[in-house]
C-alpha atoms as a PDB file:
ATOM      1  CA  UNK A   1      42.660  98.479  61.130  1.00  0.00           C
ATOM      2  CA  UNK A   2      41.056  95.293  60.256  1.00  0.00           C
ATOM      3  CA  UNK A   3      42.994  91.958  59.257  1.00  0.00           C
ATOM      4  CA  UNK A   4      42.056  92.811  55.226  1.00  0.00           C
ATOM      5  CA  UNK A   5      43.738  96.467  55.695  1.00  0.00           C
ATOM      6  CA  UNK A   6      46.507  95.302  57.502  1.00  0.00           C
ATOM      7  CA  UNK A   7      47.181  92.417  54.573  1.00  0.00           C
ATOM      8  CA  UNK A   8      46.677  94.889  51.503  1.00  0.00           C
ATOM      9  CA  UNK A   9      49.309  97.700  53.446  1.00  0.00           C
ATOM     10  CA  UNK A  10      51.960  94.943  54.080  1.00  0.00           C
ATOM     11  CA  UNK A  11      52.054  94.808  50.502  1.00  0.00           C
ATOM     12  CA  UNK A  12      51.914  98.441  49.568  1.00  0.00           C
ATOM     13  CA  UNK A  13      54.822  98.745  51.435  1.00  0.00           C
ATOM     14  CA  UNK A  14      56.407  95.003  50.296  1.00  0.00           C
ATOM     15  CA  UNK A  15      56.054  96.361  46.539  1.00  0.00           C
ATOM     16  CA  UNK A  16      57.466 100.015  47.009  1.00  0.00           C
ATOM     17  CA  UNK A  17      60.324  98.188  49.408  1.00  0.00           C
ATOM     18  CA  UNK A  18      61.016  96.402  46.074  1.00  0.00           C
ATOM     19  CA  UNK A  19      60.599  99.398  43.282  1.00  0.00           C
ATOM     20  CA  UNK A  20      62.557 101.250  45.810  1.00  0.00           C
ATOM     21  CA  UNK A  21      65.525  98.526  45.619  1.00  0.00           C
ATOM     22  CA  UNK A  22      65.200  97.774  41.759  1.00  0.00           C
ATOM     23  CA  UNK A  23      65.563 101.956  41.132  1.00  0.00           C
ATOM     24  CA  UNK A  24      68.618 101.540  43.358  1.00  0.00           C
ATOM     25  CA  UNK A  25      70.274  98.984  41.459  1.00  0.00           C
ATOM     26  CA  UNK A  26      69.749 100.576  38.171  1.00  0.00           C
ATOM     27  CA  UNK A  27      70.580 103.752  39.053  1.00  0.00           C
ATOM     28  CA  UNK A  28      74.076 102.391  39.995  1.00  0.00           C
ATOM     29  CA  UNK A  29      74.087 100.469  37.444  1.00  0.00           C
ATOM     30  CA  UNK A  30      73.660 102.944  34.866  1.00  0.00           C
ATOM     31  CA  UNK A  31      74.343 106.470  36.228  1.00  0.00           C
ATOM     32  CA  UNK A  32      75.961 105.997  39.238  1.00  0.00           C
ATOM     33  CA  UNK A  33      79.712 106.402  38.557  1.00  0.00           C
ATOM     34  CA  UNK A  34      81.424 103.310  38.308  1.00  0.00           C
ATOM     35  CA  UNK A  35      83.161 100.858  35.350  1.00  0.00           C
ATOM     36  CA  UNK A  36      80.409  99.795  33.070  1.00  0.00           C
ATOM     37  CA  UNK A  37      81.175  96.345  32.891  1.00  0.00           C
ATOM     38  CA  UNK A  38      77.676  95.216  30.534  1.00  0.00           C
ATOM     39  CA  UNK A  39      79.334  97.425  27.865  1.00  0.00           C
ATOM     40  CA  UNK A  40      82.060  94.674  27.481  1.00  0.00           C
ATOM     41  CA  UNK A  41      79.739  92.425  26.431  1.00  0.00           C
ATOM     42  CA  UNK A  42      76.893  94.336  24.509  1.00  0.00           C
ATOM     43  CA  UNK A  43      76.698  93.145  20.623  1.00  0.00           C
ATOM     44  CA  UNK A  44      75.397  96.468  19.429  1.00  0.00           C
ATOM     45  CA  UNK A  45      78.787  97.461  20.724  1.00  0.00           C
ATOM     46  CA  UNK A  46      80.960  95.116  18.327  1.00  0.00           C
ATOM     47  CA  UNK A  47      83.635  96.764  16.996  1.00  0.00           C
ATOM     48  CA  UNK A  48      85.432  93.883  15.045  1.00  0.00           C
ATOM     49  CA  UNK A  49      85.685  95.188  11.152  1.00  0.00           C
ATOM     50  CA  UNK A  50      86.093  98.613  12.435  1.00  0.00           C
ATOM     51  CA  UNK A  51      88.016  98.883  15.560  1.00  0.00           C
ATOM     52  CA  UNK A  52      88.218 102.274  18.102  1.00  0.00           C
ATOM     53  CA  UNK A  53      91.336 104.109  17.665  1.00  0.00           C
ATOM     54  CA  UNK A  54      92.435 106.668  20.255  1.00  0.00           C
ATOM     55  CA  UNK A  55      95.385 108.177  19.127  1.00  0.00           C
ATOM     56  CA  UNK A  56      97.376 107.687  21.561  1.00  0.00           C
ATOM     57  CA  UNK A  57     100.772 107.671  20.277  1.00  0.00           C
ATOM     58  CA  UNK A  58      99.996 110.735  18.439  1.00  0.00           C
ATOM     59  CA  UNK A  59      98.273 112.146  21.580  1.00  0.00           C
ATOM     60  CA  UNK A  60     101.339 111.643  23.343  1.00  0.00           C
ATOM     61  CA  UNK A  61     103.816 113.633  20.343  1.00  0.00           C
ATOM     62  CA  UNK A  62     101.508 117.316  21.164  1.00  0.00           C
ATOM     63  CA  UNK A  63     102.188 119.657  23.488  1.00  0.00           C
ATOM     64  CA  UNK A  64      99.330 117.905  25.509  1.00  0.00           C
ATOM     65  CA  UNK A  65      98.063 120.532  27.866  1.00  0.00           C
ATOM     66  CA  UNK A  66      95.993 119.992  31.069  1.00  0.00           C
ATOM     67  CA  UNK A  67      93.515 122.398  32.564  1.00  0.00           C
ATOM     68  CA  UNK A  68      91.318 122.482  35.447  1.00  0.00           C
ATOM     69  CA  UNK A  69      88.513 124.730  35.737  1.00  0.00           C
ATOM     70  CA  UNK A  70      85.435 125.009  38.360  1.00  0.00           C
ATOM     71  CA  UNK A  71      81.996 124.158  37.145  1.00  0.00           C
ATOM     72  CA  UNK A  72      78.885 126.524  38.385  1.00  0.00           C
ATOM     73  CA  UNK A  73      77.937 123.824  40.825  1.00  0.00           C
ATOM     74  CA  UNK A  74      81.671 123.944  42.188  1.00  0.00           C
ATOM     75  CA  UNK A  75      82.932 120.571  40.622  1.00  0.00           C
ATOM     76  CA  UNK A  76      86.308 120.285  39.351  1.00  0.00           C
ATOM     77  CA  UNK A  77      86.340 120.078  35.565  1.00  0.00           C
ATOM     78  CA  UNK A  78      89.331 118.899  33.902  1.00  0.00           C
ATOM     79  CA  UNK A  79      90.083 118.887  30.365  1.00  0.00           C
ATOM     80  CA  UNK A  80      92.740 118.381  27.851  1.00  0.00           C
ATOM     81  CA  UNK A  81      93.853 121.232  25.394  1.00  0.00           C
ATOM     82  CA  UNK A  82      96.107 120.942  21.970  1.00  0.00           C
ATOM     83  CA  UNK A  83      97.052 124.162  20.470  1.00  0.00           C
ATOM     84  CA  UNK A  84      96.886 124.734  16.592  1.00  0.00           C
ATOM     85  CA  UNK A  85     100.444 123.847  14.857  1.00  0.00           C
ATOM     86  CA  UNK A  86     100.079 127.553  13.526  1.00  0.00           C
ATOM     87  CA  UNK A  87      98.124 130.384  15.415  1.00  0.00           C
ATOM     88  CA  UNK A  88      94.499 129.910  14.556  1.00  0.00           C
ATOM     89  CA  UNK A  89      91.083 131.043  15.784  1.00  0.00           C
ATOM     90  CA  UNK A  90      89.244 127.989  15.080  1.00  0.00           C
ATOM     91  CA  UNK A  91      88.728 126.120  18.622  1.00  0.00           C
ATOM     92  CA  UNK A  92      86.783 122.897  18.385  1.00  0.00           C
ATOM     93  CA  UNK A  93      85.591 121.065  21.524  1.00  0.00           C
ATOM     94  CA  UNK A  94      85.561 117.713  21.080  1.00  0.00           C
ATOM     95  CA  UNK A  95      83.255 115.429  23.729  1.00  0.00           C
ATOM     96  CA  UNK A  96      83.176 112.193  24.119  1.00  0.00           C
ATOM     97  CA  UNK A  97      80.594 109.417  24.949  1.00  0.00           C
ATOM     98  CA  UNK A  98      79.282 107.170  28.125  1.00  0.00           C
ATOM     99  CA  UNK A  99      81.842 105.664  30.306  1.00  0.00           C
ATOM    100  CA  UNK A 100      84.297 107.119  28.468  1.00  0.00           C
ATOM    101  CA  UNK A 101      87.256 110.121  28.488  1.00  0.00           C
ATOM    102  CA  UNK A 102      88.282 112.823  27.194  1.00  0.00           C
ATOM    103  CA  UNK A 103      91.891 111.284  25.849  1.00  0.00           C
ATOM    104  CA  UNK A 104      89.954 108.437  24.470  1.00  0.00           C
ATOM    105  CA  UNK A 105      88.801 111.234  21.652  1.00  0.00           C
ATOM    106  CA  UNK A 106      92.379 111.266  19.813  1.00  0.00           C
ATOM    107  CA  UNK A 107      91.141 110.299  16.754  1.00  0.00           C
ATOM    108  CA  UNK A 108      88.754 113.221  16.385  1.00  0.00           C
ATOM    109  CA  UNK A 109      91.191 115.497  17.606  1.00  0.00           C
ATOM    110  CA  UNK A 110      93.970 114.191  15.280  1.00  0.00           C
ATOM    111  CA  UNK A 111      91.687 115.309  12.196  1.00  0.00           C
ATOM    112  CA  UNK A 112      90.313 117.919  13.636  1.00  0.00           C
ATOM    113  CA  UNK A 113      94.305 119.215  14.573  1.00  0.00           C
ATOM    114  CA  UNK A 114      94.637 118.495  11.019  1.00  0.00           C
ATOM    115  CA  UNK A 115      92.782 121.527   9.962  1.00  0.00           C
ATOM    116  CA  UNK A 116      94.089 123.580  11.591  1.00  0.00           C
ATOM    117  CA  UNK A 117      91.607 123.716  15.093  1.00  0.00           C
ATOM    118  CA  UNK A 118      92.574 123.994  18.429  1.00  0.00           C
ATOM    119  CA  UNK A 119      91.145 120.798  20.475  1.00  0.00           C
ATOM    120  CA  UNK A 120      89.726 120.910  23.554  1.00  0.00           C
ATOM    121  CA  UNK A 121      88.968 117.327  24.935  1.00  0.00           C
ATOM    122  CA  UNK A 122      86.878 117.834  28.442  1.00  0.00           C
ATOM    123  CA  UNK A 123      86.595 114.808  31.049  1.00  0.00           C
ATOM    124  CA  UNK A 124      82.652 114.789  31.389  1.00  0.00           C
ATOM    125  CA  UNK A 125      81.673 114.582  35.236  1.00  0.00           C
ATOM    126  CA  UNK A 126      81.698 111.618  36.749  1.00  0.00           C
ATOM    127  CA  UNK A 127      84.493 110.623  33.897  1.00  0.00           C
ATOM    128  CA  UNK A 128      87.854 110.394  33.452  1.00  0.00           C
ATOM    129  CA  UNK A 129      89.651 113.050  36.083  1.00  0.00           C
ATOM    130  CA  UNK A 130      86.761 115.153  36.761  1.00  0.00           C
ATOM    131  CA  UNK A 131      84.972 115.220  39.852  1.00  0.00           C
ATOM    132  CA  UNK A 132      81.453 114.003  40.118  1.00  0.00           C
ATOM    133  CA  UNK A 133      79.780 110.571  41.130  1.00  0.00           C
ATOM    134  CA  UNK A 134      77.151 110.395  38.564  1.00  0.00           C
ATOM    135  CA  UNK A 135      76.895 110.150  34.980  1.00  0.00           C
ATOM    136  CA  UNK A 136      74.668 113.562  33.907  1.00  0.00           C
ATOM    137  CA  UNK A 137      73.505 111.682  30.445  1.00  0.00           C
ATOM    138  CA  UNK A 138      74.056 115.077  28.846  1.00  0.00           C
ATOM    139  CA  UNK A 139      72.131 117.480  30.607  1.00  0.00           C
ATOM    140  CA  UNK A 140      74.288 118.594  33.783  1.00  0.00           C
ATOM    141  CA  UNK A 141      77.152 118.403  31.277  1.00  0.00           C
ATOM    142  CA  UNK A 142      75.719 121.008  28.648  1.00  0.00           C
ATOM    143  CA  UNK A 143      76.070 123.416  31.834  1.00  0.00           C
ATOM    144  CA  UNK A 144      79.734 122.392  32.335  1.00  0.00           C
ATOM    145  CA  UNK A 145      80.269 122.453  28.379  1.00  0.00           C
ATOM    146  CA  UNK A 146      79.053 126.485  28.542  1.00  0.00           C
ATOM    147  CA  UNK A 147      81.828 126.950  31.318  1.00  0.00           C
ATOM    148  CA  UNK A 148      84.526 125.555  28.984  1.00  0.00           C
ATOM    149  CA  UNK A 149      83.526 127.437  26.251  1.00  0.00           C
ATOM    150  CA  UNK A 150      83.758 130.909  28.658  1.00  0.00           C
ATOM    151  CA  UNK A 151      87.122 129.484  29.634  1.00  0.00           C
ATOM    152  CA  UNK A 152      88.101 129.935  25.546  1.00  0.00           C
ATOM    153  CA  UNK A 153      86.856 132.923  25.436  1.00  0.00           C
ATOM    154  CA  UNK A 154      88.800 133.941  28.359  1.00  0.00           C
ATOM    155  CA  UNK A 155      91.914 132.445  26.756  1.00  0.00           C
ATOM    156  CA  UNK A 156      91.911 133.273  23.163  1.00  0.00           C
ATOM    157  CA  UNK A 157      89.735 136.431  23.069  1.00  0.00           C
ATOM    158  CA  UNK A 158      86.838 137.341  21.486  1.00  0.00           C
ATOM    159  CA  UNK A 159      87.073 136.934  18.022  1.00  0.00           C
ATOM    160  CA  UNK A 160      87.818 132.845  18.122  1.00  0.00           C
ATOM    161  CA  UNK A 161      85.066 130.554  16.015  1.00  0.00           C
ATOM    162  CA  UNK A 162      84.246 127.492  18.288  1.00  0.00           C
ATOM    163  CA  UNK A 163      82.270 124.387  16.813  1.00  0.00           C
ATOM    164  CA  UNK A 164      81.402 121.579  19.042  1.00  0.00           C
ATOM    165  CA  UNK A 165      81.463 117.850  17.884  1.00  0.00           C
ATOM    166  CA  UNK A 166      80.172 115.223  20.093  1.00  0.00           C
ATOM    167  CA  UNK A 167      79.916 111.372  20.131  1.00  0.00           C
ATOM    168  CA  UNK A 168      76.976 109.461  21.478  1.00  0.00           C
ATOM    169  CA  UNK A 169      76.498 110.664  24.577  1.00  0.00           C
ATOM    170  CA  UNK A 170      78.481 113.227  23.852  1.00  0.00           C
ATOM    171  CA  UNK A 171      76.324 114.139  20.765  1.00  0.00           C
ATOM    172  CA  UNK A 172      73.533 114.208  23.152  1.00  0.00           C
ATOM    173  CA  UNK A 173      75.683 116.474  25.242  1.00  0.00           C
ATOM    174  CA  UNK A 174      76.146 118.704  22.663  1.00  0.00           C
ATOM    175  CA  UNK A 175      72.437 118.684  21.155  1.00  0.00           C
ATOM    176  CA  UNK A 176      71.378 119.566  24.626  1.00  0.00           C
ATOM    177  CA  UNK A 177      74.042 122.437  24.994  1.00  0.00           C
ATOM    178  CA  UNK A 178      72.686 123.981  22.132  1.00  0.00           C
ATOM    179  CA  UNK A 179      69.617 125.230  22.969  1.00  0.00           C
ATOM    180  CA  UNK A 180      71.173 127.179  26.089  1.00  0.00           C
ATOM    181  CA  UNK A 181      72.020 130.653  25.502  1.00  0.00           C
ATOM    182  CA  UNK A 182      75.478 130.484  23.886  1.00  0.00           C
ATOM    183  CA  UNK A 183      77.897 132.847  22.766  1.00  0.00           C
ATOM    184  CA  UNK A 184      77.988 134.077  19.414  1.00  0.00           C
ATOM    185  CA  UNK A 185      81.445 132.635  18.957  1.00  0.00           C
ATOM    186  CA  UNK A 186      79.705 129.017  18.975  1.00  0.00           C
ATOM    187  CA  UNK A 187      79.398 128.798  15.602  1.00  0.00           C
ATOM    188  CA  UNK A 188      77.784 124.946  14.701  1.00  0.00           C
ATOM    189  CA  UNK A 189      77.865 121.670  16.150  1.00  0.00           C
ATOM    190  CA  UNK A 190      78.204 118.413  14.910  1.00  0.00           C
ATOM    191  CA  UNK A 191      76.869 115.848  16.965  1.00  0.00           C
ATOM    192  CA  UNK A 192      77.357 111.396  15.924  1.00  0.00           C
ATOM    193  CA  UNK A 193      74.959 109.137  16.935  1.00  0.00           C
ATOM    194  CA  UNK A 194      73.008 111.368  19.717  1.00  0.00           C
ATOM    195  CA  UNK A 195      70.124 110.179  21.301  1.00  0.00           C
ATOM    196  CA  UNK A 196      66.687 112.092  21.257  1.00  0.00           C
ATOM    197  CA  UNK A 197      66.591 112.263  25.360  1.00  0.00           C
ATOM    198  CA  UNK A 198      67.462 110.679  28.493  1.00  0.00           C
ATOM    199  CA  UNK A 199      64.231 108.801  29.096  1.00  0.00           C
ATOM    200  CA  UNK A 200      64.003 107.431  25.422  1.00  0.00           C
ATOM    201  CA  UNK A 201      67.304 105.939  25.589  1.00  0.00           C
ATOM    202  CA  UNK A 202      67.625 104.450  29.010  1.00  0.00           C
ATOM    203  CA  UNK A 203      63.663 103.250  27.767  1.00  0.00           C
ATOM    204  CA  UNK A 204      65.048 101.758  24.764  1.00  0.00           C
ATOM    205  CA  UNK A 205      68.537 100.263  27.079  1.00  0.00           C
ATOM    206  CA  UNK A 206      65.819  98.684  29.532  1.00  0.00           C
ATOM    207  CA  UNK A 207      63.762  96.863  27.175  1.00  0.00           C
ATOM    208  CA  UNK A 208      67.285  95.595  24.901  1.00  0.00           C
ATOM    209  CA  UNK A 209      68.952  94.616  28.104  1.00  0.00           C
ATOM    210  CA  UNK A 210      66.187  93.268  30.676  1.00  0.00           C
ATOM    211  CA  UNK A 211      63.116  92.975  28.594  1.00  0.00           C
ATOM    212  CA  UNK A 212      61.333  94.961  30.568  1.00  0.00           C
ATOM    213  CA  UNK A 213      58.637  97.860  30.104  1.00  0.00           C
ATOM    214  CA  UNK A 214      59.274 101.658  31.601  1.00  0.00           C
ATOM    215  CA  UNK A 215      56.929 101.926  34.006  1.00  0.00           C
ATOM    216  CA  UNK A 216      57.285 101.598  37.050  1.00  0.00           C
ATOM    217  CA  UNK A 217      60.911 101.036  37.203  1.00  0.00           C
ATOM    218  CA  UNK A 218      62.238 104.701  35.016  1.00  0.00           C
ATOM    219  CA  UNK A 219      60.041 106.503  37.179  1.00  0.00           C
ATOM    220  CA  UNK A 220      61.177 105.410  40.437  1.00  0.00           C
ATOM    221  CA  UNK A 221      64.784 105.437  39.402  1.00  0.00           C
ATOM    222  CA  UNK A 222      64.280 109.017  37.646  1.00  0.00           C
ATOM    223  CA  UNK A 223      63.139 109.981  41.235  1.00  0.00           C
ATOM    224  CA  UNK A 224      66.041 108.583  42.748  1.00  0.00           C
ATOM    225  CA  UNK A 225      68.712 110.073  40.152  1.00  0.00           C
ATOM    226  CA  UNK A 226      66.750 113.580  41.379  1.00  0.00           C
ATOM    227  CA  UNK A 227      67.493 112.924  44.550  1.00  0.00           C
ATOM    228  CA  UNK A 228      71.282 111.475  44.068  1.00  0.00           C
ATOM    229  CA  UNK A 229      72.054 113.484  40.856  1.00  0.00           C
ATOM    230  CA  UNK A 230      69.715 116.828  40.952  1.00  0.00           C
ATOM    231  CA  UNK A 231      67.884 115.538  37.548  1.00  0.00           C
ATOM    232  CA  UNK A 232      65.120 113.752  36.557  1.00  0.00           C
ATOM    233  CA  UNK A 233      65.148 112.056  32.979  1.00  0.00           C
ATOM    234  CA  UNK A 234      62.710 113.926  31.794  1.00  0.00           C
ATOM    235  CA  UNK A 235      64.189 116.931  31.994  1.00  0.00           C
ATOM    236  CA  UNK A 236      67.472 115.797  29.594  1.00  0.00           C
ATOM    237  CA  UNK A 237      65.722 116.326  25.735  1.00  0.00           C
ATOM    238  CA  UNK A 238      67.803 116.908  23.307  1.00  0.00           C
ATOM    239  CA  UNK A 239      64.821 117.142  21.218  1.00  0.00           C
ATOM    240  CA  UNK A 240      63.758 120.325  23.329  1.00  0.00           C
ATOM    241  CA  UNK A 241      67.089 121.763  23.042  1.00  0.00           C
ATOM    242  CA  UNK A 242      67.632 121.690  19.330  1.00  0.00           C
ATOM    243  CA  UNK A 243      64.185 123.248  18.767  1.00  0.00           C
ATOM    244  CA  UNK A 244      65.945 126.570  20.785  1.00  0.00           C
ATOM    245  CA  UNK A 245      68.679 126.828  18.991  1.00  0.00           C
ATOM    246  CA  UNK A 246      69.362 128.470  15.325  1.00  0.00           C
ATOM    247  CA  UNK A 247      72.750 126.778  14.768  1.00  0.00           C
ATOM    248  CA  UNK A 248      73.894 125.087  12.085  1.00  0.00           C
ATOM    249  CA  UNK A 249      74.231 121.307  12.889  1.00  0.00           C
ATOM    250  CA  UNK A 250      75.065 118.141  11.134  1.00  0.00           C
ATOM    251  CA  UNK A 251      73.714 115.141  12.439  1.00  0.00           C
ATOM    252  CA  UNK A 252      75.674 111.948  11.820  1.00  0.00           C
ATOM    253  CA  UNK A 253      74.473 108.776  12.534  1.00  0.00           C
ATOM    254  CA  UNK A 254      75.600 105.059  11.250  1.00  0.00           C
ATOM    255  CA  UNK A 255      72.512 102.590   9.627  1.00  0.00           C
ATOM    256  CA  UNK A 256      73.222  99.830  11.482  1.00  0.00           C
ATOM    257  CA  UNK A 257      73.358 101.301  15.324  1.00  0.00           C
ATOM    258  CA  UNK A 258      71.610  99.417  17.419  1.00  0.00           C
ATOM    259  CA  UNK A 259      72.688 100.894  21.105  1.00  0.00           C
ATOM    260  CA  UNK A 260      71.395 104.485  20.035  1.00  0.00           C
ATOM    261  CA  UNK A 261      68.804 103.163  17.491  1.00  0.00           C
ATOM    262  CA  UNK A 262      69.330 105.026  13.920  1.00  0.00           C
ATOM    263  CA  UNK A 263      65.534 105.824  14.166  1.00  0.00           C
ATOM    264  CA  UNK A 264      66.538 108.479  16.692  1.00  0.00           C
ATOM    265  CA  UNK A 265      68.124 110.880  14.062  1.00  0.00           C
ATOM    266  CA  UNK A 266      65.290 111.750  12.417  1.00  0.00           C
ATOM    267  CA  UNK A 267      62.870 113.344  14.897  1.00  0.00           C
ATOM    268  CA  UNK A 268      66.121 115.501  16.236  1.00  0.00           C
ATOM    269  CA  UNK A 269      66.501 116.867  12.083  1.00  0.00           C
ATOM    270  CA  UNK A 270      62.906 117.379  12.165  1.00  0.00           C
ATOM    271  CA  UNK A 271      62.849 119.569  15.288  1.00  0.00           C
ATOM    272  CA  UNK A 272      66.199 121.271  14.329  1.00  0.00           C
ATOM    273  CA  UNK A 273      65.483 125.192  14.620  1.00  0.00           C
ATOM    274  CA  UNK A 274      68.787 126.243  12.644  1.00  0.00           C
ATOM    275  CA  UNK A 275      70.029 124.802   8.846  1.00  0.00           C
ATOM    276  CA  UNK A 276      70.845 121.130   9.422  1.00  0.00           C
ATOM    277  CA  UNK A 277      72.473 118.371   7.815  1.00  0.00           C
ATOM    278  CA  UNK A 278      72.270 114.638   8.125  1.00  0.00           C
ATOM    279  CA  UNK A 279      74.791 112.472   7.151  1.00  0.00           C
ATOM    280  CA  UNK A 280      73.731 108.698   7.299  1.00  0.00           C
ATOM    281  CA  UNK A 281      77.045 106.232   6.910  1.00  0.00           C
ATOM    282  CA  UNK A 282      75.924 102.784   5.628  1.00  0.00           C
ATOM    283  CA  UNK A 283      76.962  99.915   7.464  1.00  0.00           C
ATOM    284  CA  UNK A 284      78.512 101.706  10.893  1.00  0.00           C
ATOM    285  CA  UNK A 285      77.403 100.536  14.218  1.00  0.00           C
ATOM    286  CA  UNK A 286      77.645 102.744  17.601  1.00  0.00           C
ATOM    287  CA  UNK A 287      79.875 105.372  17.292  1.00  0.00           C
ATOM    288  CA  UNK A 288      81.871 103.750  14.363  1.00  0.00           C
ATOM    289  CA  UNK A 289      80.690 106.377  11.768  1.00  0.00           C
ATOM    290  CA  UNK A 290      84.487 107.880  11.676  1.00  0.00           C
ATOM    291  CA  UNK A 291      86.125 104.378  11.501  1.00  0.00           C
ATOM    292  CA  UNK A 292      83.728 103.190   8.483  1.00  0.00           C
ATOM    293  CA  UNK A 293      85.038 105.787   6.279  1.00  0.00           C
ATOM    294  CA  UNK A 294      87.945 108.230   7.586  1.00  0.00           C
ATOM    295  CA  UNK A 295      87.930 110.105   4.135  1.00  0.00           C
ATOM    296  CA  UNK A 296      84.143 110.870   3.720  1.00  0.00           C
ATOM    297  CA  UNK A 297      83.685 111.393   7.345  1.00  0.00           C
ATOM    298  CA  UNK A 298      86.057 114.009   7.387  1.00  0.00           C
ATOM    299  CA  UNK A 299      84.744 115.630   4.118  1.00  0.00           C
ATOM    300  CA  UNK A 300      81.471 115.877   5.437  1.00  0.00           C
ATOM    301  CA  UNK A 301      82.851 117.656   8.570  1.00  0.00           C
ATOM    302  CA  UNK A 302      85.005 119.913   6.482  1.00  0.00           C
ATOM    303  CA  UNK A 303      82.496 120.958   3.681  1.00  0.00           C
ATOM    304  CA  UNK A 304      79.908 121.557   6.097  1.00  0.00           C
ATOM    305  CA  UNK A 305      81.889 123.611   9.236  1.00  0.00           C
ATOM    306  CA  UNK A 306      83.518 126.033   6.437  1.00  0.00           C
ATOM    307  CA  UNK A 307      80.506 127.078   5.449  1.00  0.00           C
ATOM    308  CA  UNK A 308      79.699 128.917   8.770  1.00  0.00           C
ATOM    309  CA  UNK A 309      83.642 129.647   9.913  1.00  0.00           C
ATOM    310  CA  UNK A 310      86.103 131.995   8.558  1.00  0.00           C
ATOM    311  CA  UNK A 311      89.502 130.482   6.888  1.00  0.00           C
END
C-alpha cells in the first residue's frame, strides 16, 4: 500500500472511529434509558401559565391497582389499573409520553374515571417500573400496548369497549398501535401532540438542540439503536400506521408546540384511513392541550368517543 493509501485509510477509519462515537453518545443520550436531564431545561418545554398536574392526591384516594404482565419479547410490563366507581365496560388505556410514567397520567385518568372508564395507566419500557433499557419511541411499545389490551380482554370479557388516548410520545405510541391488527373491542383512539415518526422527530430534536443536519449522524445512530434496541428509526411511522387502520381518531395538538412541531398533525389527518378529527387548542405548548382548557378538552373527548361507544 503506498504512503497516499495508507494516509486516505487512516482517515476512513479516523472519521467512522468518530461517527461511531457521536451515534454512541446520542443514542444514550436520547434512547438509551436514563434521566433526561436536557428536558429540564428545553424552552419548548415551559410550562409556567399552565403547569403539569398529576393527580396525585387523587391517585392515591382509588383503589390503585398494580399489575404485571409479560411482553412477547419476555419483558416485564407493569401497569397501573383503576376500576370504574360503578361496573362499566368502557376501559380506556391511558399512555403517557418520553421520560415519563404511567402515574404521572393522573390527570387524564381523573377525567377519564369521571365518565365512568376504567383506566389503565402502563409503565412504557424502559420507564417507570417496567423492564427494558431503551426508550422504543413508540414502535416496540405498540407491541406491548396489544398485550395489555389482550390482558383486558382476559379480565373483563369480551364485550368491553376500549379507546386508547396517548400523549406525545405516547400519542405516537398509540398512532403506531393502530395500524396493527387489533381487536374489535378497540374502538378509537385519541392521540395529543404525536409525532409523524421516529426519524422526523429525533431529525427535527437534532437540528433544535445541536444545529446539526441528519446525515450522517441519524443513520449511524439508527444502526446502533438496531443493534442495542432491535429497531431502526425508520421503521417507527406513525404515518404508516394510521394509513392501516379504519378507526376513528381525534388528533389533538396545541398551536404553539414547538418540541413536536404543530406542523406534524396535519400529514397524520391526511393519511388517516378511518373518520378523524382534529382538534387544534390555541395557545398550548407540548403536551399542555388538557391544562389550556380542562372544560373544552374534555368535551371534545366526550362528544367525539360516544359517538363510536355504547352508554
Amino acid at each position: 500500500m503506498t504512503t497516499a493509501a495508507t494516509v486516505i485509510a487512516c482517515v476512513i477509519l479516523i472519521v467512522l472511529v468518530m461517527l461511531a462515537a457521536a451515534g454512541m453518545y446520542f443514542y444514550h443520550v436520547g434512547i438509551r434509558r436514563s434521566r433526561k436531564v436536557f428536558l429540564d431545561e428545553d424552552p419548548a418545554l415551559a410550562k409556567v401559565d399552565h403547569p403539569w398536574e398529576q393527580e396525585e392526591e387523587w391517585l392515591n384516594s382509588q383503589p390503585l391497582e398494580t399489575i404485571h404482565i409479560k411482553a412477547e419479547d419476555g419483558l416485564l410490563l407493569t401497569g397501573y389499573y383503576i376500576p370504574a366507581a360503578q361496573q362499566s365496560k368502557r376501559t380506556v388505556i391511558v399512555v403517557h409520553g418520553y421520560s415519563s410514567q404511567g402515574r404521572e397520567m393522573g390527570a387524564f385518568a381523573k377525567f377519564y374515571h369521571e365518565m365512568g372508564f376504567n383506566v389503565l395507566m402502563p409503565d412504557n419500557r424502559g420507564h417507570g417500573q417496567s423492564g427494558g433499557d431503551y426508550i422504543g419511541f413508540g414502535w416496540p411499545d405498540r407491541r406491548d400496548i396489544m398485550q395489555w389490551i389482550r390482558y383486558l380482554l382476559q379480565r373483563s370479557g369480551p364485550d368491553m369497549a376500549i379507546t386508547l388516548h396517548g400523549v406525545s410520545m405516547g400519542g405516537a405510541t398509540v398512532l403506531m398501535t393502530s395500524g396493527e391488527d387489533l381487536p374489535e373491542q378497540v374502538k378509537c383512539i385519541v392521540s395529543d401532540c404525536a409525532y409523524s415518526s421516529v426519524k422526523d422527530i429525533l431529525t427535527y430534536q437534532l437540528k433544535q438542540m445541536y444545529k446539526l443536519p441528519p446525515f450522517p449522524l441519524l443513520p449511524v445512530t439508527s444502526l446502533i439503536c438496531k443493534l442495542r434496541a432491535g429497531y431502526f428509526f425508520g421503521e417507527g411511522s406513525a404515518l404508516t400506521q394510521v394509513a392501516k387502520t379504519r378507526l376513528p381518531i381525534l388528533f389533538i395538538h396545541g398551536d404553539q408546540d414547538s418540541f413536536v412541531p404543530f406542523a406534524m398533525v396535519h400529514p397524520l389527518v391526511a393519511a388517516a384511513g378511518g373518520e378523524k378529527e382534529l382538534y387544534v387548542v390555541p395557545g398550548a405548548v407540548h403536551a399542555n392541550a388538557y391544562f389550556v382548557n380542562k372544560q373544552e378538552y374534555v368535551k371534545r373527548i366526550s362528544g367525539f368517543i360516544n359517538r363510536y361507544l355504547k352508554k
